[in-house]
C-alpha atoms as a PDB file:
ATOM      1  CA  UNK A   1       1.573  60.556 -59.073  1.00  0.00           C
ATOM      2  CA  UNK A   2       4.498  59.306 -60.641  1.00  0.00           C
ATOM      3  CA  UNK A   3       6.792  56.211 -59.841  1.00  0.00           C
ATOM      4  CA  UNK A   4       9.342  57.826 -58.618  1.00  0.00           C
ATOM      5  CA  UNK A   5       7.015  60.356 -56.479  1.00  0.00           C
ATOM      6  CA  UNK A   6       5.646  56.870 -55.050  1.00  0.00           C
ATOM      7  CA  UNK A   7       8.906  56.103 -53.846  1.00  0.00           C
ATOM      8  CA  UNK A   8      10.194  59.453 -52.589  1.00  0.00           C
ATOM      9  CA  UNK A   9       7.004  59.512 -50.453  1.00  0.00           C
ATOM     10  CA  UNK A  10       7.896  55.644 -49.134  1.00  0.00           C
ATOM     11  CA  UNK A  11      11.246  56.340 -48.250  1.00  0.00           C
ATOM     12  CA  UNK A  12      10.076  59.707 -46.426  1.00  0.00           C
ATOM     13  CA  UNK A  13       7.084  57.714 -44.679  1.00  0.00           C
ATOM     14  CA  UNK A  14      10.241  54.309 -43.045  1.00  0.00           C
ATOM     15  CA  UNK A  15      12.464  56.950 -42.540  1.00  0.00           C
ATOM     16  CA  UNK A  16      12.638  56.275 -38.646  1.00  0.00           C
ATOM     17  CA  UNK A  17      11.776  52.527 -38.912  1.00  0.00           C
ATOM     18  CA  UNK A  18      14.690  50.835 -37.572  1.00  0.00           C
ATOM     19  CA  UNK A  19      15.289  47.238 -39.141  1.00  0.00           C
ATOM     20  CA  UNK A  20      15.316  44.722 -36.770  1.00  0.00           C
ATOM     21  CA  UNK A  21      18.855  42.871 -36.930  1.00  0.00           C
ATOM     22  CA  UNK A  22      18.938  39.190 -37.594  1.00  0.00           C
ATOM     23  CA  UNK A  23      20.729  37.031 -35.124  1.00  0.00           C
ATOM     24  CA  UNK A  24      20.395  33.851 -36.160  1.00  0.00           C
ATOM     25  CA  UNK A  25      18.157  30.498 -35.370  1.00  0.00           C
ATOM     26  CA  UNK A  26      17.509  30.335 -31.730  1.00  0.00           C
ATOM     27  CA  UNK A  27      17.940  26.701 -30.686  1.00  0.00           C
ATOM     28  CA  UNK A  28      14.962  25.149 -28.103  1.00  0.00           C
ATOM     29  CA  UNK A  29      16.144  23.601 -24.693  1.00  0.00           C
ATOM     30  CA  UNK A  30      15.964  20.129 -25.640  1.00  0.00           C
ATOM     31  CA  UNK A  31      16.210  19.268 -21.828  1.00  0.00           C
ATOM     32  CA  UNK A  32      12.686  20.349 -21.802  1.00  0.00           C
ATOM     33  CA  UNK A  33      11.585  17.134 -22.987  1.00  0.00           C
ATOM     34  CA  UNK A  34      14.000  14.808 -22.217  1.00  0.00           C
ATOM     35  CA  UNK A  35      13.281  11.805 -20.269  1.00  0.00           C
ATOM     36  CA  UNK A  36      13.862  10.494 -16.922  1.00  0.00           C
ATOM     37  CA  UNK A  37      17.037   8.000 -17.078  1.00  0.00           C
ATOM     38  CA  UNK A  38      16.396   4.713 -15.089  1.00  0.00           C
ATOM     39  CA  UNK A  39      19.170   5.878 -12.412  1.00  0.00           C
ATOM     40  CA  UNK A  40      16.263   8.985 -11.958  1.00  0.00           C
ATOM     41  CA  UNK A  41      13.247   6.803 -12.210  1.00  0.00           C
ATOM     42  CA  UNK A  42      15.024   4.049  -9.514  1.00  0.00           C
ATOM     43  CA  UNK A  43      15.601   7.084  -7.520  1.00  0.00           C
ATOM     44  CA  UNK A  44      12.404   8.638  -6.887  1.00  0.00           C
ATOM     45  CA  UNK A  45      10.476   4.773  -6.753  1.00  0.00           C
ATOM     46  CA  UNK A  46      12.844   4.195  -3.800  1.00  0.00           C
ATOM     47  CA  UNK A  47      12.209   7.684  -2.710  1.00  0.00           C
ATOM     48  CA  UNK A  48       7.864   7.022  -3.110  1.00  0.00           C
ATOM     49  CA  UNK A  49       8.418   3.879  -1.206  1.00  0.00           C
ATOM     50  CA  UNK A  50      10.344   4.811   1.687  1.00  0.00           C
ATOM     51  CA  UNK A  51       7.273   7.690   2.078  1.00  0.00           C
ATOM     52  CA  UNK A  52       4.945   5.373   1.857  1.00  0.00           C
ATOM     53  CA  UNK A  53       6.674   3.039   4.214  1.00  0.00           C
ATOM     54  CA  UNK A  54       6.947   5.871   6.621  1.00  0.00           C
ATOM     55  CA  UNK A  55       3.226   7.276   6.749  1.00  0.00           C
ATOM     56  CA  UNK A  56       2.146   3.064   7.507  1.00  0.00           C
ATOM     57  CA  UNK A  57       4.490   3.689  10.308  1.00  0.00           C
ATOM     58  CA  UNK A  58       3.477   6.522  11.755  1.00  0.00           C
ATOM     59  CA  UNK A  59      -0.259   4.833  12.482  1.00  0.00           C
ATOM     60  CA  UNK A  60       1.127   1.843  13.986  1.00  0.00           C
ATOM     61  CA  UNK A  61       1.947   3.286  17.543  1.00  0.00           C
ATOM     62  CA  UNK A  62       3.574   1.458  19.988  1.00  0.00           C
ATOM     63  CA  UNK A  63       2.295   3.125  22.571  1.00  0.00           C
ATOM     64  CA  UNK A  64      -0.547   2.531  24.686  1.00  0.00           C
ATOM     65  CA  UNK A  65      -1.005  -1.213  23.412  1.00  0.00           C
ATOM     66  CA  UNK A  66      -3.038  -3.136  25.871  1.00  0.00           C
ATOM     67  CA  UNK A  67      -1.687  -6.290  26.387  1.00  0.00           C
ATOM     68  CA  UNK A  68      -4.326  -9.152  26.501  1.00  0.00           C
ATOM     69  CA  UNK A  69      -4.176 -12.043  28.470  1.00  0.00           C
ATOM     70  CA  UNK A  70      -2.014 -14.929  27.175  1.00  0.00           C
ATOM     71  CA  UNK A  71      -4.936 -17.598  27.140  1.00  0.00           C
ATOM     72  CA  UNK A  72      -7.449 -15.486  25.705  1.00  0.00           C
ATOM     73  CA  UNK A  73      -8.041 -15.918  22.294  1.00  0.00           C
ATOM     74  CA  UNK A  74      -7.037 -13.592  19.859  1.00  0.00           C
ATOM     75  CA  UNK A  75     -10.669 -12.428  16.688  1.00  0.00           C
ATOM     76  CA  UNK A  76     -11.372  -9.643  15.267  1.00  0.00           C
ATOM     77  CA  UNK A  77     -14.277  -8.879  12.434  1.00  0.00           C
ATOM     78  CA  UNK A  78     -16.192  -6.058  11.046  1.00  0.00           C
ATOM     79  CA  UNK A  79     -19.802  -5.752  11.614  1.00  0.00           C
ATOM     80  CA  UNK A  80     -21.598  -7.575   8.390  1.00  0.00           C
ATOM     81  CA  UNK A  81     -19.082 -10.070   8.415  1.00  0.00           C
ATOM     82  CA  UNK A  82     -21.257 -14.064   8.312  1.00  0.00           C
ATOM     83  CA  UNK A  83     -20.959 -16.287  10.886  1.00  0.00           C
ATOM     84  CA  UNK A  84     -19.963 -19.094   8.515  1.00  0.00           C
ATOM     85  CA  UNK A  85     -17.486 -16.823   6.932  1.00  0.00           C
ATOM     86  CA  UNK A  86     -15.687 -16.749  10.701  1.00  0.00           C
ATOM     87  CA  UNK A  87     -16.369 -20.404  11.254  1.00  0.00           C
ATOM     88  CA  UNK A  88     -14.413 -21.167   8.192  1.00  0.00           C
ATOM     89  CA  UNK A  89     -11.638 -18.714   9.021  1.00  0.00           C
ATOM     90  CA  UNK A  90     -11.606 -20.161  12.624  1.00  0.00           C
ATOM     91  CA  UNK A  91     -11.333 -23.914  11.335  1.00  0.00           C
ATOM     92  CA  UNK A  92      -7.991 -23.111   8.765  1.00  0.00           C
ATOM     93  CA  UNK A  93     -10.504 -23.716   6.101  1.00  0.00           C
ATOM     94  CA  UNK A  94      -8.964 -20.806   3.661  1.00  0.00           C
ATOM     95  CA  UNK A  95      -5.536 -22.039   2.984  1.00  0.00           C
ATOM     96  CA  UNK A  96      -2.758 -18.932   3.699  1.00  0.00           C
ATOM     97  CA  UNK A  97      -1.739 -17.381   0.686  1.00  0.00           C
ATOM     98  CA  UNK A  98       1.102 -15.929   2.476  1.00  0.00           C
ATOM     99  CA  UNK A  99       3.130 -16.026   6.214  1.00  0.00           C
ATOM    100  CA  UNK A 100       4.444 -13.700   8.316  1.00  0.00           C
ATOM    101  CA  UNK A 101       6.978 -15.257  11.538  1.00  0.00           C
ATOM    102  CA  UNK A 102       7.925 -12.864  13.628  1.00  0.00           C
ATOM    103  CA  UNK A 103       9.249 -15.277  16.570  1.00  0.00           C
ATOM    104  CA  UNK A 104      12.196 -13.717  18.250  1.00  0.00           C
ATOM    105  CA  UNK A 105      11.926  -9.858  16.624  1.00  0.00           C
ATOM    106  CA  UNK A 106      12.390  -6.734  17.942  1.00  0.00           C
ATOM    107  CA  UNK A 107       9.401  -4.652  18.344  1.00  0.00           C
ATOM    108  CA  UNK A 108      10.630  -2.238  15.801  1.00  0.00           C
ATOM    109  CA  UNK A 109      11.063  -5.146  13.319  1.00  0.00           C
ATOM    110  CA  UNK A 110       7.912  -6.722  13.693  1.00  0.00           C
ATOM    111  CA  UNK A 111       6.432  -3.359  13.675  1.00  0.00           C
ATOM    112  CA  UNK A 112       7.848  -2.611   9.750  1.00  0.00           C
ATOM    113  CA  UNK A 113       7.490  -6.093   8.794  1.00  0.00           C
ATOM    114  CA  UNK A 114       4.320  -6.218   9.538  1.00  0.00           C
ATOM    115  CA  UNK A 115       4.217  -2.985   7.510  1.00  0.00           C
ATOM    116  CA  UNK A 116       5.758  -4.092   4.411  1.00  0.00           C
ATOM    117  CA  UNK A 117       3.802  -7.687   4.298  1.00  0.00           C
ATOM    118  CA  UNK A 118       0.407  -6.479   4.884  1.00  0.00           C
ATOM    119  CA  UNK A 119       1.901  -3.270   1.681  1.00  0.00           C
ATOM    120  CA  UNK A 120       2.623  -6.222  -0.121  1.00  0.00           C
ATOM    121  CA  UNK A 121       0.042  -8.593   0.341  1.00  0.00           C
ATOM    122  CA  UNK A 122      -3.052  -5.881  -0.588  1.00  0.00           C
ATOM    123  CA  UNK A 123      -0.900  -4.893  -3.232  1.00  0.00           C
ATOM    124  CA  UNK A 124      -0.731  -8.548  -5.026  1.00  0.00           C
ATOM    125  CA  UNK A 125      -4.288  -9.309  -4.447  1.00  0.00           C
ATOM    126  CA  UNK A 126      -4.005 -11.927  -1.357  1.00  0.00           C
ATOM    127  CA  UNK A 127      -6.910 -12.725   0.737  1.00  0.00           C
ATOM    128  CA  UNK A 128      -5.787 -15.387   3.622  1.00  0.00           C
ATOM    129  CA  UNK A 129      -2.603 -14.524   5.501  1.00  0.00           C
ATOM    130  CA  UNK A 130      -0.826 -16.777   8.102  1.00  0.00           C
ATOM    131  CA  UNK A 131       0.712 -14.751  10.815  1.00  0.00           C
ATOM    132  CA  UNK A 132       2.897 -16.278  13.814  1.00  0.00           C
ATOM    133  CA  UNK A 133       3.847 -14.740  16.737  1.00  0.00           C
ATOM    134  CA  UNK A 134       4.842 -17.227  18.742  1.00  0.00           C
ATOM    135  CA  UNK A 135       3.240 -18.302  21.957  1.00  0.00           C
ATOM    136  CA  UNK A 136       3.932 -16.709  25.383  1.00  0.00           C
ATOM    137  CA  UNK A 137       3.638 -18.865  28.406  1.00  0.00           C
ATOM    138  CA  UNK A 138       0.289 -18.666  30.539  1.00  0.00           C
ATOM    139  CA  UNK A 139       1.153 -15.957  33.253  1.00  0.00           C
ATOM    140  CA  UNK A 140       3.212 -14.029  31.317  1.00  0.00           C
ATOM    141  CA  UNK A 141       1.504 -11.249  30.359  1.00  0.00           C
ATOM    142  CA  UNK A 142       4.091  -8.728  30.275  1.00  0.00           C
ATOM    143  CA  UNK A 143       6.905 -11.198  28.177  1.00  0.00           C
ATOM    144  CA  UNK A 144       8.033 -10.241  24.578  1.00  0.00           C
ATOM    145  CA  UNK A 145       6.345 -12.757  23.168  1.00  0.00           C
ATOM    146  CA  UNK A 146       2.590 -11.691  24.444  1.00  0.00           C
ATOM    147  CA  UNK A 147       3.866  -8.063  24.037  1.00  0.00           C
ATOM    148  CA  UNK A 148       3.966  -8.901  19.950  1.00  0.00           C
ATOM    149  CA  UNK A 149       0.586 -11.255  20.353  1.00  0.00           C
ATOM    150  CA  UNK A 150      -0.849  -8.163  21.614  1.00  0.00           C
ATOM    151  CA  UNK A 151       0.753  -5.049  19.385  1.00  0.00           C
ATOM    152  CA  UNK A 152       0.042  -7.326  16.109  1.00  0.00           C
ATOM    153  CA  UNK A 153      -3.493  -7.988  17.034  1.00  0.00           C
ATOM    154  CA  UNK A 154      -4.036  -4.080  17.444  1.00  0.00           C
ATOM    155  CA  UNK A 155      -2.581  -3.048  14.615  1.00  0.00           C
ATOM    156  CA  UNK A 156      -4.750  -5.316  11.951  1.00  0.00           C
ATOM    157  CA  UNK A 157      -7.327  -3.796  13.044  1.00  0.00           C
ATOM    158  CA  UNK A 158      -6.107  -0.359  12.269  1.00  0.00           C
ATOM    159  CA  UNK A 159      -6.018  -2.089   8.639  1.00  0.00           C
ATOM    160  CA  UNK A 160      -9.019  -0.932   6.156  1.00  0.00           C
ATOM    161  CA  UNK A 161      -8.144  -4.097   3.905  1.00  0.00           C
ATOM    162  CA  UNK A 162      -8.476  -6.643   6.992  1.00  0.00           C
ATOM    163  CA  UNK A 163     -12.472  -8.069   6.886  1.00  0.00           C
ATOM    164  CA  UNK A 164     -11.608 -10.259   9.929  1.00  0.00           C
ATOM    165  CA  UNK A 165      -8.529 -12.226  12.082  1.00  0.00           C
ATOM    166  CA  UNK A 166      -8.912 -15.236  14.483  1.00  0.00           C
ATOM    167  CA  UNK A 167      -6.488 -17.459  16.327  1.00  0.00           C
ATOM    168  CA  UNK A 168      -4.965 -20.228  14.309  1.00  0.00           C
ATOM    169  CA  UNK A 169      -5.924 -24.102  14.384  1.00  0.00           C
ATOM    170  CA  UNK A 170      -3.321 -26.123  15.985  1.00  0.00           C
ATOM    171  CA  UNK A 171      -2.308 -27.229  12.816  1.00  0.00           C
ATOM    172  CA  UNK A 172      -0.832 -23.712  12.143  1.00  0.00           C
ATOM    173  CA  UNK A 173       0.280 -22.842  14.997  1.00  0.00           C
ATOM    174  CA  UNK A 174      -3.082 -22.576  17.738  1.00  0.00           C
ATOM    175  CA  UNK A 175      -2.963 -19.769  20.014  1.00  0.00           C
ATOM    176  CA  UNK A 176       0.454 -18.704  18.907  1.00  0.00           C
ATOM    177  CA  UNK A 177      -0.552 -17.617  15.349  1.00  0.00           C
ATOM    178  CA  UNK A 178      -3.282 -15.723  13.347  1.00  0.00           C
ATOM    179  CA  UNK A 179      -5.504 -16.177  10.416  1.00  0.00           C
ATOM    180  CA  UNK A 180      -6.064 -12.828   8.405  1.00  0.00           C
ATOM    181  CA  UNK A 181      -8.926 -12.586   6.244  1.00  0.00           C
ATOM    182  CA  UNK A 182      -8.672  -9.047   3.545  1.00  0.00           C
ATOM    183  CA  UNK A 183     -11.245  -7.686   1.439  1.00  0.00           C
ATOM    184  CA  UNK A 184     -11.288  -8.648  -2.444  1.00  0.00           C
ATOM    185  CA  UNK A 185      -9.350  -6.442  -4.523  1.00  0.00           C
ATOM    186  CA  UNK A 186     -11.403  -4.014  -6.844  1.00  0.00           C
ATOM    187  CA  UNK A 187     -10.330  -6.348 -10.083  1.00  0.00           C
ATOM    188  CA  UNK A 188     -11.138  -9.550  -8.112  1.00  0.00           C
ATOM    189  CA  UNK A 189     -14.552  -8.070  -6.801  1.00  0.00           C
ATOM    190  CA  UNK A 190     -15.077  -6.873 -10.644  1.00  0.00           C
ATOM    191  CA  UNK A 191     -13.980 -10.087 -11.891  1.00  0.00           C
ATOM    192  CA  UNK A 192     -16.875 -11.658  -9.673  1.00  0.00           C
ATOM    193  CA  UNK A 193     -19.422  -9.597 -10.754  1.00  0.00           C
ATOM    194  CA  UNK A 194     -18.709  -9.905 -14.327  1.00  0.00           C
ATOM    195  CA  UNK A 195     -18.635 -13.703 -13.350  1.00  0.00           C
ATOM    196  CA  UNK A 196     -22.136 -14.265 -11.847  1.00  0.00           C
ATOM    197  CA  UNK A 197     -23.284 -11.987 -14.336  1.00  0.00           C
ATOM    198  CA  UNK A 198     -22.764 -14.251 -17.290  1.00  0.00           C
ATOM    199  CA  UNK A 199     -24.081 -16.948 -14.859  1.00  0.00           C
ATOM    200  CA  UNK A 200     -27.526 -14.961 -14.508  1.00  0.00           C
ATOM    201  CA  UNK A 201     -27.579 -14.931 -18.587  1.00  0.00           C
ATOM    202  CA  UNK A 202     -27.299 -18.028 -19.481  1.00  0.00           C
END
């Protein structure tokens, strides 16, 4: 077969092959991967802390608090917990890392302060909280003051972090304040480990 046969036999064969028509580069959305600006980022961190702000709230009812008796004194611990352990905590012998007053608040603020400082204070790490809430007078079981004494000691112990509370030395504040004792941290409990570790190797 000859050249030119070759091509006769081509052209017959693409005869109804349309070619496709050429439109140019098409461009990717660069959007696609563009980052966040910090006016976005700000946005949704205020956004993720107002939800989680508003799911602590939503466990820490007001309702159907049971107000304890102004003289009785206010502890709290989980089974496990040592008996020197509460001694110490009873005594002020673990200096506050932190305070909370909440003397002459409205039950909706002490309710999200509460919030936010116990947020804050498993977030940082802290171990021995100080919080006051003022003392009510003997027979006044229904006051404001005993009403707070009573909502804040219920609520701690809705608290996975919180090991064990007691009512305050004098020095801090007696019957009118708390001691709060949280659980280590996962770094500081890893930290501890690693420490006595090195101890056991030497």
């Amino acid at each position: 077969m000859t050249t030119f046969e070759e091509q006769s036999l081509f052209h017959e064969a693409m005869a109804d092959v349309q070619p496709i028509t050429y439109k140019g580069h098409r461009h990717l959305d660069q959007s696609i991967n563009r980052q966040p600006d910090e006016k976005t980022l700000e946005a949704r961190r205020q956004a993720a802390a107002l939800e989680d702000e508003q799911q602590l709230l939503r466990w820490l009812s007001t309702e159907n608090i049971e107000l304890i008796d102004p003289l009785t004194p206010l502890n709290f611990h989980l089974e496990g917990i040592q008996q020197g352990v509460m001694q110490k905590l009873r005594q002020g012998r673990y200096p506050p890392d932190a305070q909370l007053v909440l003397l002459r608040k409205r039950l909706d603020q002490v309710r999200r302060e509460l919030s936010q400082f116990m947020q804050d204070s498993v977030q940082a790490g802290l171990r021995n909280l100080l919080i006051i809430h003022g003392k009510s007078k003997e027979k006044d079981v229904a006051g404001h003051t005993n009403v707070v004494r009573s909502m804040v000691a219920t609520w701690l112990q809705e608290y996975p972090e919180v090991l064990a509370y007691h009512q305050a030395s004098e020095r801090h504040g007696g019957r009118g304040a708390l001691y709060i004792l949280l659980r280590k941290s996962p770094e500081a409990r890893l930290a501890n480990r690693e420490y006595f570790a090195k101890r056991r190797n030497r």
